[in-house]
C-alpha atoms as a PDB file:
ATOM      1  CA  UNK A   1    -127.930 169.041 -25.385  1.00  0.00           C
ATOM      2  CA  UNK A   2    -131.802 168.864 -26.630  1.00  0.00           C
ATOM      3  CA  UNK A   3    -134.983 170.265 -25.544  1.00  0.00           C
ATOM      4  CA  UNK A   4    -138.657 168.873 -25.003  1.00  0.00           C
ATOM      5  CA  UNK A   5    -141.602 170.471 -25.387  1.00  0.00           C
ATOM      6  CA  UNK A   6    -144.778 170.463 -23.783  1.00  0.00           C
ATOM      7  CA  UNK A   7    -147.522 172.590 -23.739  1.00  0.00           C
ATOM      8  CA  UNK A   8    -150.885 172.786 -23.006  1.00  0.00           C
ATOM      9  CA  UNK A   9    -154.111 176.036 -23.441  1.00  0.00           C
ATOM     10  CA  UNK A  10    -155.578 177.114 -20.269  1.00  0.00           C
ATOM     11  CA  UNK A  11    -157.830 180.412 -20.278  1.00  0.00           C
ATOM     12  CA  UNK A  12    -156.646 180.962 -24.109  1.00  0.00           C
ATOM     13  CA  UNK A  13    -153.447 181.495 -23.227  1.00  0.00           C
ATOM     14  CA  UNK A  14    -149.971 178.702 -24.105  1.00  0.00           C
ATOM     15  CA  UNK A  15    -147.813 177.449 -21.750  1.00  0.00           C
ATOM     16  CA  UNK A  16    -144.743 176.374 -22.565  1.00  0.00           C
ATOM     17  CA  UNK A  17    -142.480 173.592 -20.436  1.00  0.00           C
ATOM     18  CA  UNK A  18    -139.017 173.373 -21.080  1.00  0.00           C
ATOM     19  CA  UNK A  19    -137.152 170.673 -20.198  1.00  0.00           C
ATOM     20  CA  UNK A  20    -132.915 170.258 -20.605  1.00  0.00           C
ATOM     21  CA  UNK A  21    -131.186 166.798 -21.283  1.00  0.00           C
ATOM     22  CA  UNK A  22    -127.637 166.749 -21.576  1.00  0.00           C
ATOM     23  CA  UNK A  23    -127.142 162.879 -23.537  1.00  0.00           C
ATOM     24  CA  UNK A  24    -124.624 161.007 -22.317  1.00  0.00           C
ATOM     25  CA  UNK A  25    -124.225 157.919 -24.185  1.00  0.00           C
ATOM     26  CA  UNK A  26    -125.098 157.384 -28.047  1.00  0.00           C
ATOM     27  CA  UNK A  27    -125.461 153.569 -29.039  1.00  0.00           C
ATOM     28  CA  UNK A  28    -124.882 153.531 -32.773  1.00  0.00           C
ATOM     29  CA  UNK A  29    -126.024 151.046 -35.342  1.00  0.00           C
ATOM     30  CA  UNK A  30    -123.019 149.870 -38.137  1.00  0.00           C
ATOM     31  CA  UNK A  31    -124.244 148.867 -41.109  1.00  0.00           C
ATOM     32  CA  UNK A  32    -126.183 151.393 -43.624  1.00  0.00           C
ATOM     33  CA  UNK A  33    -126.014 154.046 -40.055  1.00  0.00           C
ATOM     34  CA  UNK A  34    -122.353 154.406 -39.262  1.00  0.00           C
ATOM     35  CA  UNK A  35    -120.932 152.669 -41.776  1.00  0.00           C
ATOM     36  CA  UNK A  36    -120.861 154.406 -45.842  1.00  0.00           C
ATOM     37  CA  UNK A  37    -121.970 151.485 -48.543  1.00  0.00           C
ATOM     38  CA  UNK A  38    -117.971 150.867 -48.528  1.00  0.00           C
ATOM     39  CA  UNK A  39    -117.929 149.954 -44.938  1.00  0.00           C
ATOM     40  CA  UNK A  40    -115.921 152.906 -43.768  1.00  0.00           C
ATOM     41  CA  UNK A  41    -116.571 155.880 -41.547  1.00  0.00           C
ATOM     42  CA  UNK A  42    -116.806 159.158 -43.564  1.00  0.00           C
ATOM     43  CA  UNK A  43    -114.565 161.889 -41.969  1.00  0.00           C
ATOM     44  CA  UNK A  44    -117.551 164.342 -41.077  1.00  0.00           C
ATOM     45  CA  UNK A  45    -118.686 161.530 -39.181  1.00  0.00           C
ATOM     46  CA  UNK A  46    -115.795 161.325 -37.670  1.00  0.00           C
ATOM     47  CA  UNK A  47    -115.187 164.621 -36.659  1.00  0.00           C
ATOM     48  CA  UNK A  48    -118.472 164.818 -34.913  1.00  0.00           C
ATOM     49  CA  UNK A  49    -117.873 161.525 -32.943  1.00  0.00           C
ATOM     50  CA  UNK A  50    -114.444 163.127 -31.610  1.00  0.00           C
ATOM     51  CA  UNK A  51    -116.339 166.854 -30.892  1.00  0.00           C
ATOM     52  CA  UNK A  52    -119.188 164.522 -28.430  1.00  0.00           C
ATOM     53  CA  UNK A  53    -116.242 162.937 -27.173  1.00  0.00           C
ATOM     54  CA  UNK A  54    -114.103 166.227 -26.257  1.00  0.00           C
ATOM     55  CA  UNK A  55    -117.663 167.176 -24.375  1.00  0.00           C
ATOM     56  CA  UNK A  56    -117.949 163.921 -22.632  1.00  0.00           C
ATOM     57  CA  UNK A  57    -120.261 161.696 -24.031  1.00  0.00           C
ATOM     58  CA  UNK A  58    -120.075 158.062 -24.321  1.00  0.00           C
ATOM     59  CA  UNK A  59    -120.343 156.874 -27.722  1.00  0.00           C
ATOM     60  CA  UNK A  60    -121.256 152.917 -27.924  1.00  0.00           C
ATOM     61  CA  UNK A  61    -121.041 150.940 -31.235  1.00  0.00           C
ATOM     62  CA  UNK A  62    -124.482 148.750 -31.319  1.00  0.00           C
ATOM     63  CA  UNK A  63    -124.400 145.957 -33.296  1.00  0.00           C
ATOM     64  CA  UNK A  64    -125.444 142.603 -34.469  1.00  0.00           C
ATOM     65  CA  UNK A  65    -121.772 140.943 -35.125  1.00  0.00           C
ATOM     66  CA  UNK A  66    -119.146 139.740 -32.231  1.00  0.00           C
ATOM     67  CA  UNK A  67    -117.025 142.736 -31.131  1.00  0.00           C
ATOM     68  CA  UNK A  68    -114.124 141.210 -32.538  1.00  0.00           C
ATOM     69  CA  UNK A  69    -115.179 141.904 -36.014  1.00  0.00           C
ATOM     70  CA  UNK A  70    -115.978 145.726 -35.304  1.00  0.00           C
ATOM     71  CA  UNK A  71    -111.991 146.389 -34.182  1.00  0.00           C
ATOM     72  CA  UNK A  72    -111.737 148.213 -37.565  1.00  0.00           C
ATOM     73  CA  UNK A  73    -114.269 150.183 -37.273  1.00  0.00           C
ATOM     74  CA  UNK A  74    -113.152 151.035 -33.735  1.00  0.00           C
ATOM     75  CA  UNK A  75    -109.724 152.086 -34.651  1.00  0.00           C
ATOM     76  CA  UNK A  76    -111.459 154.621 -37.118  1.00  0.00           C
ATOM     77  CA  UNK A  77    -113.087 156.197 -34.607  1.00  0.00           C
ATOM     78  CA  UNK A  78    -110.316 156.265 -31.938  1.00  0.00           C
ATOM     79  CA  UNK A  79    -112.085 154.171 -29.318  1.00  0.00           C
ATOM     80  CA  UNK A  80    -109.978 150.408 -30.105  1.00  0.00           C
ATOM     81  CA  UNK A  81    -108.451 149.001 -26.990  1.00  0.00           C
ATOM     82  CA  UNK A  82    -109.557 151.924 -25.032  1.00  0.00           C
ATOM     83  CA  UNK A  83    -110.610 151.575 -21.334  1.00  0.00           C
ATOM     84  CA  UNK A  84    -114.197 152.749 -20.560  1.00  0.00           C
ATOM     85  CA  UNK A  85    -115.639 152.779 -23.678  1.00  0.00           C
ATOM     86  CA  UNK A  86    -117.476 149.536 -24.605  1.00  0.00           C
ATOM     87  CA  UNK A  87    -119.243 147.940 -27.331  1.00  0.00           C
ATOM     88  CA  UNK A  88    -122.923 146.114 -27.484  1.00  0.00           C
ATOM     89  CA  UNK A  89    -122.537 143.237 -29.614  1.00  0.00           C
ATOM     90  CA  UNK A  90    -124.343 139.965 -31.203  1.00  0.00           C
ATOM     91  CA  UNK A  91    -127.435 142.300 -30.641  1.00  0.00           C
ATOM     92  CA  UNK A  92    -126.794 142.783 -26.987  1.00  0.00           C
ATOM     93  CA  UNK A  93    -125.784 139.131 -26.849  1.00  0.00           C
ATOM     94  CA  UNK A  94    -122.008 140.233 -24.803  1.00  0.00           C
ATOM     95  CA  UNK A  95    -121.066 143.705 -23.995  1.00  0.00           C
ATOM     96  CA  UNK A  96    -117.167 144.513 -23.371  1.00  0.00           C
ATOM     97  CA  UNK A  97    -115.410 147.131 -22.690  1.00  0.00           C
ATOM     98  CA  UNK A  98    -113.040 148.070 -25.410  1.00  0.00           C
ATOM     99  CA  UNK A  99    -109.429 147.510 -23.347  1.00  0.00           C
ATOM    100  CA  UNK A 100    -108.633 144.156 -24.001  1.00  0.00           C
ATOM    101  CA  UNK A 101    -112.385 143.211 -25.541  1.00  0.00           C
ATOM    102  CA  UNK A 102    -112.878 142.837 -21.645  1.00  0.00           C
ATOM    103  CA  UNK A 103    -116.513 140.976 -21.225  1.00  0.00           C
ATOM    104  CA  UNK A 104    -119.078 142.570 -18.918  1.00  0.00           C
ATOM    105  CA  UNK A 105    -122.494 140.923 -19.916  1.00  0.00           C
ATOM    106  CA  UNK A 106    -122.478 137.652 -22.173  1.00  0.00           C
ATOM    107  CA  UNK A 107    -125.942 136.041 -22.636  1.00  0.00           C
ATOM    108  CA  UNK A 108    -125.417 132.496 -24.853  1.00  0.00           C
ATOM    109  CA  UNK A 109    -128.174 130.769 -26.741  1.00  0.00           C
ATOM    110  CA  UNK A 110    -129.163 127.601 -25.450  1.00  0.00           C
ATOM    111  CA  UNK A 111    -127.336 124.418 -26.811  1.00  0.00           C
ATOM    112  CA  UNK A 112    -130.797 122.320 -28.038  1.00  0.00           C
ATOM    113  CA  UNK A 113    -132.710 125.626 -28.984  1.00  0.00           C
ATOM    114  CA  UNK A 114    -129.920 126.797 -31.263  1.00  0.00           C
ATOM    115  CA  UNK A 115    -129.752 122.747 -32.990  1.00  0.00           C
ATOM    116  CA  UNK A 116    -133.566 123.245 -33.687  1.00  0.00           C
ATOM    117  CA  UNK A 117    -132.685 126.194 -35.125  1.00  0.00           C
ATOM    118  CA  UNK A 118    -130.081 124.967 -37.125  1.00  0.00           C
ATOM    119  CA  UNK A 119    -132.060 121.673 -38.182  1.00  0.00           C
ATOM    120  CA  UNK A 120    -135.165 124.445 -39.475  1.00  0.00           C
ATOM    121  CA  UNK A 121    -131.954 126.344 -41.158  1.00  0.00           C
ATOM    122  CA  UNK A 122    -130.566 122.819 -43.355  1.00  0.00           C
ATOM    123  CA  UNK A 123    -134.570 121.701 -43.834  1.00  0.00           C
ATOM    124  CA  UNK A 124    -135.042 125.348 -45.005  1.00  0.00           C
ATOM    125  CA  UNK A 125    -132.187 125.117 -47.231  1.00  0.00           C
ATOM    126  CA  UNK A 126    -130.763 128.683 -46.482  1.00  0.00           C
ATOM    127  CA  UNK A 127    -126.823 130.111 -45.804  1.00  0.00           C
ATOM    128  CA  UNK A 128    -126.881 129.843 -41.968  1.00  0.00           C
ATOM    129  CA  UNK A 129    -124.839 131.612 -39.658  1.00  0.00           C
ATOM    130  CA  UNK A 130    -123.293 130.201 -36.412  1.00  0.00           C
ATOM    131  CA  UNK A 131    -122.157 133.073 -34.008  1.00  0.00           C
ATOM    132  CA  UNK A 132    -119.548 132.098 -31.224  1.00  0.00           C
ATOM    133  CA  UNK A 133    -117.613 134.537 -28.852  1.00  0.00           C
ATOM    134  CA  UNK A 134    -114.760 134.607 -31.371  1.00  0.00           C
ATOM    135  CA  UNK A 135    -115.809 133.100 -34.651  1.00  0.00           C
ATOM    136  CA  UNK A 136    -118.779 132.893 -37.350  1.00  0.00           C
ATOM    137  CA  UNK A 137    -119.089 130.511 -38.774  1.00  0.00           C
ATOM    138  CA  UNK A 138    -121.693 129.791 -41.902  1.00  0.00           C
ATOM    139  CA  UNK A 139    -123.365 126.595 -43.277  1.00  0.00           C
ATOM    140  CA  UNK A 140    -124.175 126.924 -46.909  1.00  0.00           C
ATOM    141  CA  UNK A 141    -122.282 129.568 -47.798  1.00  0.00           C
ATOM    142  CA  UNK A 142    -123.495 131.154 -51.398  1.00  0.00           C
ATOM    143  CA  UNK A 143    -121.751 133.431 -53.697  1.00  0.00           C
ATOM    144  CA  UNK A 144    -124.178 136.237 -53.623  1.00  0.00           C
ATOM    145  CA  UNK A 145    -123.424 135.980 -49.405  1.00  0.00           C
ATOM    146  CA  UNK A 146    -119.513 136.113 -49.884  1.00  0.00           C
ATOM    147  CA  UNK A 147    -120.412 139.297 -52.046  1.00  0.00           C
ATOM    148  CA  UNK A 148    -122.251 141.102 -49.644  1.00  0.00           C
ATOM    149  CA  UNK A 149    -119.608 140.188 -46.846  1.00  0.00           C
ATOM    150  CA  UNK A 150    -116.674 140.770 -48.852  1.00  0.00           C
ATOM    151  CA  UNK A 151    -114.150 142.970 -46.007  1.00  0.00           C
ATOM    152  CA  UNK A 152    -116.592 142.616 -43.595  1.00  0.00           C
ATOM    153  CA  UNK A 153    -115.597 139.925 -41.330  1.00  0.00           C
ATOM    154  CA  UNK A 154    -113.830 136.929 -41.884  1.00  0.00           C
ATOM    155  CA  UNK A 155    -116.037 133.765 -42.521  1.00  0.00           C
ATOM    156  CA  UNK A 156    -115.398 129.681 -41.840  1.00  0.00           C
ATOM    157  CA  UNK A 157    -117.022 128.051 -44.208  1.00  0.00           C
ATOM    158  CA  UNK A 158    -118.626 124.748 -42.753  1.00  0.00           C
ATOM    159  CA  UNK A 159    -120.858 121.719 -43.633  1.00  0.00           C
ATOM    160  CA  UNK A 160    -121.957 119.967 -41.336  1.00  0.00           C
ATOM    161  CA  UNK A 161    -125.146 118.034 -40.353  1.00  0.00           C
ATOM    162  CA  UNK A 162    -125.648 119.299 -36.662  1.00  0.00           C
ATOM    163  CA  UNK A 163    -123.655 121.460 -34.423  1.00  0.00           C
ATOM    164  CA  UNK A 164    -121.551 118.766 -32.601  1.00  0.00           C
ATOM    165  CA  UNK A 165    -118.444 120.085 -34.062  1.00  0.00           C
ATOM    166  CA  UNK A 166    -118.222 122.801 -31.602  1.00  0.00           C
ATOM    167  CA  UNK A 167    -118.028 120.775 -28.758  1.00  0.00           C
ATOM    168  CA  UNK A 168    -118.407 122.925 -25.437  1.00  0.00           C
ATOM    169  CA  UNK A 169    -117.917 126.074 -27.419  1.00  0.00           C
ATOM    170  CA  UNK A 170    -121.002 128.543 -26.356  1.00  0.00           C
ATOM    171  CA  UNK A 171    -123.273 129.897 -29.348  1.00  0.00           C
ATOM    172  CA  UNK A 172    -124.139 133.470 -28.981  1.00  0.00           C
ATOM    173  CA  UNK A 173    -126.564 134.142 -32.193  1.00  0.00           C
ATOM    174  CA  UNK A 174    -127.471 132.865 -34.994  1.00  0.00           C
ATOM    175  CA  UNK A 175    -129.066 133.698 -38.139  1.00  0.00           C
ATOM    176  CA  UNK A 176    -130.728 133.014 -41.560  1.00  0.00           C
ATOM    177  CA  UNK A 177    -129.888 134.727 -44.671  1.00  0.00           C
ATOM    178  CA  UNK A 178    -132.739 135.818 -47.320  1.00  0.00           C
ATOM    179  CA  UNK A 179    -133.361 138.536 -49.373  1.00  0.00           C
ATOM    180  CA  UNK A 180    -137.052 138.342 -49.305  1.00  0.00           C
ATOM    181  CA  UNK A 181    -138.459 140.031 -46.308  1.00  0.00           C
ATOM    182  CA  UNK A 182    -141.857 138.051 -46.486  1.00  0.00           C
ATOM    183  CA  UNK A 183    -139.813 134.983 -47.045  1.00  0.00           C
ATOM    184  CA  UNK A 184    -137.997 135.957 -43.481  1.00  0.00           C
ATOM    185  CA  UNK A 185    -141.654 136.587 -41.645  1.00  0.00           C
ATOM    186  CA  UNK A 186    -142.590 133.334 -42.622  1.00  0.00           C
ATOM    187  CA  UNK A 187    -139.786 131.233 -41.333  1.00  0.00           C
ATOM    188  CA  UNK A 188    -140.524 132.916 -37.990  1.00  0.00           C
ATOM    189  CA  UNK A 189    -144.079 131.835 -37.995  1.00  0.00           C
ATOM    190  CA  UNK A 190    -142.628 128.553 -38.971  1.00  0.00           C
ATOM    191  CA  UNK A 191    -140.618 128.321 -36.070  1.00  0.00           C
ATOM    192  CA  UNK A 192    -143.616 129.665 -33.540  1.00  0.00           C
ATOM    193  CA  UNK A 193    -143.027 126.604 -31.120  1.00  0.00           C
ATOM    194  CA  UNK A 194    -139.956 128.421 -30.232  1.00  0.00           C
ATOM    195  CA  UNK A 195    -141.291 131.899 -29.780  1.00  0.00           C
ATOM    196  CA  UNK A 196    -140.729 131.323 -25.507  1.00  0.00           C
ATOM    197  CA  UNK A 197    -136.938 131.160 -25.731  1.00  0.00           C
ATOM    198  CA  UNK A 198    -135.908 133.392 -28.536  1.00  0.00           C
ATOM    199  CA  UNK A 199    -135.381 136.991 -29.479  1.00  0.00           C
ATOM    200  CA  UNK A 200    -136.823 137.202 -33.699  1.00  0.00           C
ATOM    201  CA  UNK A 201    -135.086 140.388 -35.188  1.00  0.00           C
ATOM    202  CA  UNK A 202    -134.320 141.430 -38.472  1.00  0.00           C
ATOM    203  CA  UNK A 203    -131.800 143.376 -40.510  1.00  0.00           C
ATOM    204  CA  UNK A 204    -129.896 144.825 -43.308  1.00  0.00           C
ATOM    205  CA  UNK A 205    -133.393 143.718 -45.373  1.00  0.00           C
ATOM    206  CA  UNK A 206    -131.878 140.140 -45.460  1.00  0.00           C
ATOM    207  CA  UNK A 207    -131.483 138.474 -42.105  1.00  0.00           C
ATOM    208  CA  UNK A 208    -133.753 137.124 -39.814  1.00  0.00           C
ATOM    209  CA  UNK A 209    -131.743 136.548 -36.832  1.00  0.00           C
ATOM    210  CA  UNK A 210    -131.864 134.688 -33.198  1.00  0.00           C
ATOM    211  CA  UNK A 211    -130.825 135.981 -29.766  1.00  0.00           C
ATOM    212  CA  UNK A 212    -131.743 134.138 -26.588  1.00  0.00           C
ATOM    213  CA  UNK A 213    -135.272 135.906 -25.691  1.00  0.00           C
ATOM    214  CA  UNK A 214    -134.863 138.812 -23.636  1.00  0.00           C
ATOM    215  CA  UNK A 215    -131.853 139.510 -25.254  1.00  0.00           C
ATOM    216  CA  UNK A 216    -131.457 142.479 -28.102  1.00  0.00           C
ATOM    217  CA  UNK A 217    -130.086 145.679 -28.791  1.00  0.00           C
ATOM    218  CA  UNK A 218    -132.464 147.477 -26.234  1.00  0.00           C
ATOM    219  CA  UNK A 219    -131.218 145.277 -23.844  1.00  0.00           C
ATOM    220  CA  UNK A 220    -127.948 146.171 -24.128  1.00  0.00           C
ATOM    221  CA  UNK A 221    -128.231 149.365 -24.133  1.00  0.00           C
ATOM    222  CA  UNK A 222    -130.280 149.677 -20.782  1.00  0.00           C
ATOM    223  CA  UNK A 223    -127.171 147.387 -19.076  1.00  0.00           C
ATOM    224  CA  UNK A 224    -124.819 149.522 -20.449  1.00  0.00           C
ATOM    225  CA  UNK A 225    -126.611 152.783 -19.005  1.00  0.00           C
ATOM    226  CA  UNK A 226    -126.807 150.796 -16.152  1.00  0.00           C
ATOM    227  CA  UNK A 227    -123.288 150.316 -15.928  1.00  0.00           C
ATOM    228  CA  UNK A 228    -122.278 153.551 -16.583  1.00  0.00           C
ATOM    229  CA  UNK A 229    -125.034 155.244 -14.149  1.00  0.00           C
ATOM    230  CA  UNK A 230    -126.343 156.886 -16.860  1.00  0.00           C
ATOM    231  CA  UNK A 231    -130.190 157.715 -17.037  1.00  0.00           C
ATOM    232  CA  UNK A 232    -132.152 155.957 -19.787  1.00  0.00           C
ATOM    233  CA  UNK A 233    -133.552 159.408 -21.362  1.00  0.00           C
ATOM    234  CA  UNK A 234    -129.540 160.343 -21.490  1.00  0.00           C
ATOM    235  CA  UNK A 235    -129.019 157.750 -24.010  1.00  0.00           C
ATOM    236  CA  UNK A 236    -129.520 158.823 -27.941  1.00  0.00           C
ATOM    237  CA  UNK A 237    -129.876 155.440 -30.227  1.00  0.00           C
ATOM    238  CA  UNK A 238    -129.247 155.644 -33.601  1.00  0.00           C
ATOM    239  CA  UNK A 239    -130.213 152.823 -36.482  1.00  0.00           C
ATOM    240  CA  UNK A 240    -132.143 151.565 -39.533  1.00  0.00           C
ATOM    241  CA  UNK A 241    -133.432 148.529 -39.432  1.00  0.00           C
ATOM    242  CA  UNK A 242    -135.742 146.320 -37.468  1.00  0.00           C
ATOM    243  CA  UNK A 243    -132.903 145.069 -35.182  1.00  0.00           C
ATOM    244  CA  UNK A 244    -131.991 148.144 -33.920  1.00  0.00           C
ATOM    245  CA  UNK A 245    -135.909 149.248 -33.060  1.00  0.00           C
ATOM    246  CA  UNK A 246    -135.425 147.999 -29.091  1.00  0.00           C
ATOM    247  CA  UNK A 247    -132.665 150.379 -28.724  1.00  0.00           C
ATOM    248  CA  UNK A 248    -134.350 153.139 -30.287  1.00  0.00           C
ATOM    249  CA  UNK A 249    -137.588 152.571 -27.921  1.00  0.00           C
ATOM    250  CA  UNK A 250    -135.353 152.055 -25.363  1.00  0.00           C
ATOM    251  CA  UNK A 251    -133.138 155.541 -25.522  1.00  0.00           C
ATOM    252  CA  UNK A 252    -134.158 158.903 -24.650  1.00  0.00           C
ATOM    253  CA  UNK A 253    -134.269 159.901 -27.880  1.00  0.00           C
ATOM    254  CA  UNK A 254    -134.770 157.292 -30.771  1.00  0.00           C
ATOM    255  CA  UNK A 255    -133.393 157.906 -34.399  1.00  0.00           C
ATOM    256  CA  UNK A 256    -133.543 156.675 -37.775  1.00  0.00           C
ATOM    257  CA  UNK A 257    -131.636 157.823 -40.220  1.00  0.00           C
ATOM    258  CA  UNK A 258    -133.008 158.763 -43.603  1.00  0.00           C
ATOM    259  CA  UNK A 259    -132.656 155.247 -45.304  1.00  0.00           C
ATOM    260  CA  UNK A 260    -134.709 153.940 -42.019  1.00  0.00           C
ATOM    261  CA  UNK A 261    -136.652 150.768 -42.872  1.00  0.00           C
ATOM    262  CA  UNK A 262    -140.029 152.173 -43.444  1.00  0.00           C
ATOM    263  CA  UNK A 263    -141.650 149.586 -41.297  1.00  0.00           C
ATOM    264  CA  UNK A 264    -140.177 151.367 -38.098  1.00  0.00           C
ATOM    265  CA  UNK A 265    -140.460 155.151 -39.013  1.00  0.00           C
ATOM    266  CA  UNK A 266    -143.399 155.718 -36.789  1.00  0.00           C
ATOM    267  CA  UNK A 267    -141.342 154.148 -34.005  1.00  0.00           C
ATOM    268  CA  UNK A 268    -138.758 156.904 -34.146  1.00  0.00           C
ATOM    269  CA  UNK A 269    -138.258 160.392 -32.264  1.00  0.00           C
ATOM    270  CA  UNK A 270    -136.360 161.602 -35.184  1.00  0.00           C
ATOM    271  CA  UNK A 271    -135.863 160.732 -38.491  1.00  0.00           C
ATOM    272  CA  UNK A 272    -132.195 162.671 -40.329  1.00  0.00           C
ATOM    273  CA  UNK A 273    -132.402 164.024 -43.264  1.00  0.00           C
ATOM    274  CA  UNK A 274    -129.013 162.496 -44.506  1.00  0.00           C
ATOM    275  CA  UNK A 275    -128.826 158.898 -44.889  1.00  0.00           C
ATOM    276  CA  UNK A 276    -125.854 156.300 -43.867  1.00  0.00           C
ATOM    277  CA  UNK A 277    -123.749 157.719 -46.857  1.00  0.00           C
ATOM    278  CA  UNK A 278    -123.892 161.318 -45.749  1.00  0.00           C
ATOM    279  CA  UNK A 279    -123.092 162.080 -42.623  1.00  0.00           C
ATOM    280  CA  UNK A 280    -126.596 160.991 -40.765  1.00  0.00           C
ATOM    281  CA  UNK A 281    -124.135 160.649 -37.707  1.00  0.00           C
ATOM    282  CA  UNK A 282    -122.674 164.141 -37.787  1.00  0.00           C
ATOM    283  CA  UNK A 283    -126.284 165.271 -38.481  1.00  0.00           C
ATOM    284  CA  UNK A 284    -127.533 163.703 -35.249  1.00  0.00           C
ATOM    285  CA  UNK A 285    -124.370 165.112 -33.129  1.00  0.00           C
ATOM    286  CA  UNK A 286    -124.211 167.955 -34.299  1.00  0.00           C
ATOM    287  CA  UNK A 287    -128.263 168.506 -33.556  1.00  0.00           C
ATOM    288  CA  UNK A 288    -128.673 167.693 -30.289  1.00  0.00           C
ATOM    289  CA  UNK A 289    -125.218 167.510 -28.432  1.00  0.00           C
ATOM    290  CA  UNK A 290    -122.997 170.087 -29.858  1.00  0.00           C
ATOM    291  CA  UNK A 291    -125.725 172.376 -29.810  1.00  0.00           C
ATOM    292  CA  UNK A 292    -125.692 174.812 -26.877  1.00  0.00           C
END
């Protein structure tokens, strides 16, 4: 539960509006949100997810990789294979429910916009990544990238000159990997002719990554709400990076947690004071849905 404030002087005197929301769904980001710096979910964390759960409320992972490689993180927080819980995945890209990964939006890039894209990625020289329903695969795949995705998902390593070697298999998202954030920014001016037919988002300060426009984490969330019959300022989003700023305009209540790209801190309703390796999660939870 949370309360908004409004309030206004008339004649020298206050008056003060209260307003009630009981939040029914919270869309959380993974990476540096959820997820400690070793990829797990600390048990604090945990134990809040399971008290919003006991009372009710939907709790959504919201994320940029395919919901198969989240089934970890799932089991950790007792919602793997379950039926009516759901994930939003490949940035809103496909939502499933959780029983049986069980598809209920899926929103592919086109085939010739996503071979421009990879062209600018091989001219560009940079580790590409190829997102399909089930697989990712990556095009120039360097040591410093296998470091940072080391028990994170599992990787096949290609080399190809164009993206015939899927055949009819659909591509969901793709991305470019670079550490320098101006670097990023410029590619997307560089690929301005395409700025009509795809989402530009960016995260975990070294992706710049592609979603069929329209299509991103605020997205998803709204369908899911949607879905569930749940009203939009029910929904709590929770993130750090530019990728997940659609969802957070998008809930009810918006929030960044303490290690929040600064870029996006204006953006948010709230702002934690514990970052992704203390308990931001329980922090939120506890705050405003456990409180009574």
């Amino acid at each position: 539960m949370a309360f908004k404030y409004l309030d206004f002087t008339h004649d020298g005197s206050t008056i003060l509006f209260v307003k009630i929301i009981m939040y029914k769904l919270i869309a959380l980001d993974l990476d540096e949100t959820l997820l400690n710096s070793d990829s797990t979910v600390s048990e604090k964390n945990k134990k809040a997810i399971q008290a919003a759960k006991d009372k009710g409320v939907k709790i959504a992972l919201a994320t940029g990789r395919g919901y198969e490689t989240v089934q970890g993180t799932l089991e950790e927080i007792g919602l793997k294979d379950k039926p009516g819980e759901y994930v939003i995945s490949f940035n809103g890209g496909v939502i499933v429910e959780n029983k049986d990964n069980k598809i209920l939006e899926k929103t592919p890039l086109d085939r010739e916009i996503a071979e421009k894209l990879f062209q600018k990625g091989l001219e560009l020289g940079d580790c590409i990544h190829i997102y399909t329903k089930d697989k990712v695969y990556v095009q120039n795949y360097t040591e410093n990238e296998k470091n940072y995705l080391n028990g994170k998902m599992d990787i096949d390593e290609i080399d190809e000159d164009s993206l015939d070697f899927l055949g009819e298999e659909e591509i969901i998202k793709m991305l470019f990997v670079n550490e320098d954030y101006d670097y990023l920014k410029g590619v997307e001016k560089q690929l301005a002719d395409l700025k009509n037919d795809i989402d530009v988002s960016y995260s975990a300060n070294r992706y710049i990554e592609f979603n069929p426009k329209g299509i991103h984490k605020g997205m998803g969330l709204r369908k899911l709400a949607e879905i569930l019959d749940i009203k939009p300022e029910e929904t709590i989003a929770v993130g750090d990076n530019i990728n997940d700023l659609p969802m957070i305009k998008e809930a009810g209540l918006g929030v960044g947690v303490a290690n929040t790209n600064p870029d996006m801190i204006s953006e948010c309703d709230f702002i934690t004071e514990a970052d992704h390796n203390h308990d931001a999660i329980a922090e939120v939870i506890e705050k405003f849905v456990l409180t009574d």
